[in-house]
Protein backbone atom coordinates (compact mmCIF):
# COMPACT_ATOMS: atom_id res chain seq x y z
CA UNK A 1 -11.99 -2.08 5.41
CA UNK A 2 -7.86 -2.51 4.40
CA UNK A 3 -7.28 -1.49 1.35
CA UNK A 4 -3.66 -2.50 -0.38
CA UNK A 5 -2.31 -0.35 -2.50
CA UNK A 6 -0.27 -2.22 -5.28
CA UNK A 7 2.34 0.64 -6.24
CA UNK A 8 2.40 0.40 -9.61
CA UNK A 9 0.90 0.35 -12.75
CA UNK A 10 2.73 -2.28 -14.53
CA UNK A 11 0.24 -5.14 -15.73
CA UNK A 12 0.51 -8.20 -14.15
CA UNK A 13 3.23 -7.38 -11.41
CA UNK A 14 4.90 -9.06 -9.05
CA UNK A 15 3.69 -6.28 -6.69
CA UNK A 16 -0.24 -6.74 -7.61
CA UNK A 17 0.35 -10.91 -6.65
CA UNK A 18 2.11 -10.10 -3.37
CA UNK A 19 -0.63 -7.89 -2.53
CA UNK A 20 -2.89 -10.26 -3.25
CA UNK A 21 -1.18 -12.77 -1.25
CA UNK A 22 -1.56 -9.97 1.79
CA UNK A 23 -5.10 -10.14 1.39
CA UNK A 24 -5.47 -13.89 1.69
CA UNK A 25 -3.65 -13.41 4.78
CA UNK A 26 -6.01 -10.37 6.22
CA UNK A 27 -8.77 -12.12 4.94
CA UNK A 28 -7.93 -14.98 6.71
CA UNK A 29 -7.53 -13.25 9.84
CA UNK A 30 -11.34 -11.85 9.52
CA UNK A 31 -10.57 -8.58 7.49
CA UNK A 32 -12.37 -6.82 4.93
CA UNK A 33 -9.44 -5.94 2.22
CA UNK A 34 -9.58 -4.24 -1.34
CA UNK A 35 -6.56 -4.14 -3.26
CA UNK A 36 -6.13 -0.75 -5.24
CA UNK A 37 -4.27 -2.24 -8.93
CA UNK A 38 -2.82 1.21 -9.92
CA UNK A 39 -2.94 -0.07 -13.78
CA UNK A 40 -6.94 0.41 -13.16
CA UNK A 41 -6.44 4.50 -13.06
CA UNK A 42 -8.11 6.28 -15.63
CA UNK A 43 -6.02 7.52 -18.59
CA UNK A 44 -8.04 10.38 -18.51
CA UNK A 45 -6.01 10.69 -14.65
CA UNK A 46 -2.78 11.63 -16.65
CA UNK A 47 -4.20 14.90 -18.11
CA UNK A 48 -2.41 18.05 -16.36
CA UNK A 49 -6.76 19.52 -15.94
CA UNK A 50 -6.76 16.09 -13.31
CA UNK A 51 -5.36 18.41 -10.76
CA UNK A 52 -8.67 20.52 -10.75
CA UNK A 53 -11.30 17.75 -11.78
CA UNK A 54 -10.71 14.08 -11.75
CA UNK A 55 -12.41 11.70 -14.07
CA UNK A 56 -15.11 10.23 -12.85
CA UNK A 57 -13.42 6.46 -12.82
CA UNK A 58 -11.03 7.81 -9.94
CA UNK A 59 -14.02 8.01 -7.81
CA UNK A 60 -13.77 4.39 -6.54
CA UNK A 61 -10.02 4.90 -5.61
CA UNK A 62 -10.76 7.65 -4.19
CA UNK A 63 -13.98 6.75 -2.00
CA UNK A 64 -11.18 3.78 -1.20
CA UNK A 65 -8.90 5.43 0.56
CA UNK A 66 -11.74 7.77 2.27
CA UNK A 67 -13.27 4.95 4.15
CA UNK A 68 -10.10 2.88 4.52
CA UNK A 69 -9.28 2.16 8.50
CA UNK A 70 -5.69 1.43 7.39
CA UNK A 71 -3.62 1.44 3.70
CA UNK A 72 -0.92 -1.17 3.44
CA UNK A 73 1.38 -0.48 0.53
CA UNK A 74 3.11 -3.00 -1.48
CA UNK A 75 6.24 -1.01 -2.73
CA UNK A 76 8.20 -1.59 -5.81
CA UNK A 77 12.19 0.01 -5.85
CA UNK A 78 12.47 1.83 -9.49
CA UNK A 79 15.83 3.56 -9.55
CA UNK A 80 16.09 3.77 -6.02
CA UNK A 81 13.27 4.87 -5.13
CA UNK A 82 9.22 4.40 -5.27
CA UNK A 83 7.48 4.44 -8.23
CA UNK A 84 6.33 7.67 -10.22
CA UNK A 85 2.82 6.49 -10.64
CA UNK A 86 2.15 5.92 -6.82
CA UNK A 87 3.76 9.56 -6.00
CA UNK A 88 1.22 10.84 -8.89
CA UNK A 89 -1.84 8.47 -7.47
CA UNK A 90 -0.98 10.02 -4.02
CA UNK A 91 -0.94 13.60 -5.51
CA UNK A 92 -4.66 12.84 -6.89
CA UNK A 93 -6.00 11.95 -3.55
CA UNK A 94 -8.14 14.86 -2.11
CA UNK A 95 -5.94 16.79 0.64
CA UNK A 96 -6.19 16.36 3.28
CA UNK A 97 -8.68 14.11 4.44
CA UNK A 98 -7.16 11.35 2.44
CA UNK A 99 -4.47 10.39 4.38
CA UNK A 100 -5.00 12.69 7.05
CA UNK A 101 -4.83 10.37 10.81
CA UNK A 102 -5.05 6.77 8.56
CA UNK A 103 -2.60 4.09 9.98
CA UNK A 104 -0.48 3.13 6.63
CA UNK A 105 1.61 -0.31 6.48
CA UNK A 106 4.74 -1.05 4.06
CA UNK A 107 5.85 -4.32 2.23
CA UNK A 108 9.02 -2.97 0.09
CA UNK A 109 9.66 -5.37 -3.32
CA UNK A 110 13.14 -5.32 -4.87
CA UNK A 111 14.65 -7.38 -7.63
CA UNK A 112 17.62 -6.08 -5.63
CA UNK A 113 19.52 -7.20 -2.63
CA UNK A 114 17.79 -4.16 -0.11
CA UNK A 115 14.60 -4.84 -0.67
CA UNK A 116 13.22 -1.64 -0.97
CA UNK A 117 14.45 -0.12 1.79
CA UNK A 118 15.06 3.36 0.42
CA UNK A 119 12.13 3.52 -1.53
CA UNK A 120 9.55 2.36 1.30
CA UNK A 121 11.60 4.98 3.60
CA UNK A 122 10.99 7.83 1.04
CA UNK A 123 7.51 7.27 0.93
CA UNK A 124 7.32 7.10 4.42
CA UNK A 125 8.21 10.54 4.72
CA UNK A 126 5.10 11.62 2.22
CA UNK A 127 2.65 9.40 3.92
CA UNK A 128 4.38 11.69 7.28
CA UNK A 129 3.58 14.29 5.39
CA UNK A 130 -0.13 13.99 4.50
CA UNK A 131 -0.43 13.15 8.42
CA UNK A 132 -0.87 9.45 8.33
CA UNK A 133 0.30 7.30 11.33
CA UNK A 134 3.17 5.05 9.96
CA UNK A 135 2.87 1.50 11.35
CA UNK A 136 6.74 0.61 12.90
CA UNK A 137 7.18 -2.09 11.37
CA UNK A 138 7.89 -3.24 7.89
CA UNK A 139 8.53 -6.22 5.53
CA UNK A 140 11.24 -5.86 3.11
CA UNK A 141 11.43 -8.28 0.10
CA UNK A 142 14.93 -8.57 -1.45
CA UNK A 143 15.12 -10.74 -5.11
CA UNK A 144 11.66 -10.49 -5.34
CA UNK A 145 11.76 -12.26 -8.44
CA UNK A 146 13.22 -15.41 -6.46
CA UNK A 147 11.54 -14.99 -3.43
CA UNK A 148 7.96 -15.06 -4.34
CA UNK A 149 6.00 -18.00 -6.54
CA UNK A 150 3.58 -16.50 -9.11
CA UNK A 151 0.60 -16.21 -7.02
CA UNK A 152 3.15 -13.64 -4.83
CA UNK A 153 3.64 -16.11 -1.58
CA UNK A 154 7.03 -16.03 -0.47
CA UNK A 155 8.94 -19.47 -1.10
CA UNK A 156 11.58 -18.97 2.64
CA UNK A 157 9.07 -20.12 5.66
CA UNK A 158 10.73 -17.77 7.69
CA UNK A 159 9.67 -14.42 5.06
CA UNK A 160 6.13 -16.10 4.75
CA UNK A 161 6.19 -15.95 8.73
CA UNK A 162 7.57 -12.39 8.98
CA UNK A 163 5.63 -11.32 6.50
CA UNK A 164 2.29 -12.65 8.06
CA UNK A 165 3.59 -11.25 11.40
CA UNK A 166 3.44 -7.82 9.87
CA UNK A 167 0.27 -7.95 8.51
CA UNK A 168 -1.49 -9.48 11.64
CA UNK A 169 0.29 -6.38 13.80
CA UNK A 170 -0.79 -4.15 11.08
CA UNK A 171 -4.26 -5.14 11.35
CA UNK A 172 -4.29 -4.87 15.60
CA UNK A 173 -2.10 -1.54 14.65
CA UNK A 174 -5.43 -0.23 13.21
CA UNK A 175 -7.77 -1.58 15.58
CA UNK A 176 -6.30 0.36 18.38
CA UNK A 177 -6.22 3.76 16.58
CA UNK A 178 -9.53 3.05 15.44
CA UNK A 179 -10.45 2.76 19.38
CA UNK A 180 -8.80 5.48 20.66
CA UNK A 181 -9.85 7.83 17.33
CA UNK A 182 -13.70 6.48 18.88
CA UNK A 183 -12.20 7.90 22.43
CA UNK A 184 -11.41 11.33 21.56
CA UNK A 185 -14.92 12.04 19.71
C-alpha cells in the first residue's frame, strides 16, 4: 500500500483535498492508497509522556507507515517552512524502522509564488535523515488557493499532467525498490 501523508492538521485543508486528488490518481493506476489526515492524531499525542508511550489511537498511523511500500507527502509552506505538526507526527513514528529504506514522494502546496520549495526541501533532509530513499522528482504547487478546485484537482492541464506524471513515476519508483529490496534478502 501508498499511504499520503496530508501535512497538516488543519480541518478541511487544501492539502487533505490534493491528497485526495493523488489517490484518485494512484488508485486509478491500480494502487492501494491510504491517506494519513494529520487532524485524526490523538490529542492525547500532544502530551510531553507521548515520547515514551503513545496513545493507543496512534496505532493505525503508526502500523501505516510500517507496512507502507512508499509515503508521498502533500506539503503545506507555514513561514517558510513545513508544518510543526508533521515534524512532531514524524518525531512519534517508532525509530527507526519507520522510515528506515521506504521510498518517500513530495507534492509542496503554497499560497505563495514558490510553491513550497523550501519547505518540501527541509523535510527532505529529515526524511534523509531517518534513511528513507527520496524519490527525484517533485511537484511544486504555487497559489494553491488558485490553482486547485475544491475537490484539490489542479485547474492548468499542464500541472494536472505534471502532477500525474509524478505520481505514476512515484509509484514505478517504489516498485523497483520493492524488487531489488526482494533481491538482496
Amino acid at each position: 500500500m501508498l499511504v499520503i501523508i496530508a501535512g497538516t492538521n488543519r480541518p478541511r485543508s487544501i492539502t487533505l483535498s490534493i491528497a485526495g486528488y493523488a489517490r484518485e490518481i494512484l488508485e486509478e493506476g491500480g494502487e492501494d492508497v491510504a491517506v494519513l489526515d494529520l487532524a485524526m492524531l490523538p490529542r492525547e499525542l500532544m502530551a510531553g509522556t507521548s515520547y515514551n508511550v503513545k496513545p493507543p489511537g496512534f496505532q493505525a498511523f503508526q502500523d501505516a507507515v510500517l507496512g507502507a511500500r512508499g509515503i508521498l507527502t502533500v506539503v503545506p509552506e507555514y513561514n517558510g517552512s513545513f508544518p510543526g505538526i508533521l515534524k512532531y507526527f514524524i518525531d512519534m513514528l517508532r525509530f527507526p524502522e519507520s522510515l528506515n529504506e521506504k521510498p518517500a514522494g513530495f507534492v509542496g502546496i503554497s499560497s505563495g509564488p514558490w510553491g513550497a520549495v523550501r519547505a518540501v526541501e527541509q523535510l527532505e533532509m529529515v526524511f534523509q535523515y531517518r534513511h528513507a530513499h527520496l524519490y527525484g522528482r517533485r511537484v511544486f504547487i504555487p497559489d494553491v488557493r488558485a490553482a486547485v478546485d475544491d475537490a484539490g484537482r489542479p485547474i492548468d492541464p499542464a500541472m494536472a499532467r505534471r502532477l500525474g506524471t509524478t505520481l505514476r513515476g512515484f509509484a514505478r519508483f517504489c516498485d523497483r525498490l520493492e524488487v531489488g529490496s526482494d533481491d538482496e534478502s
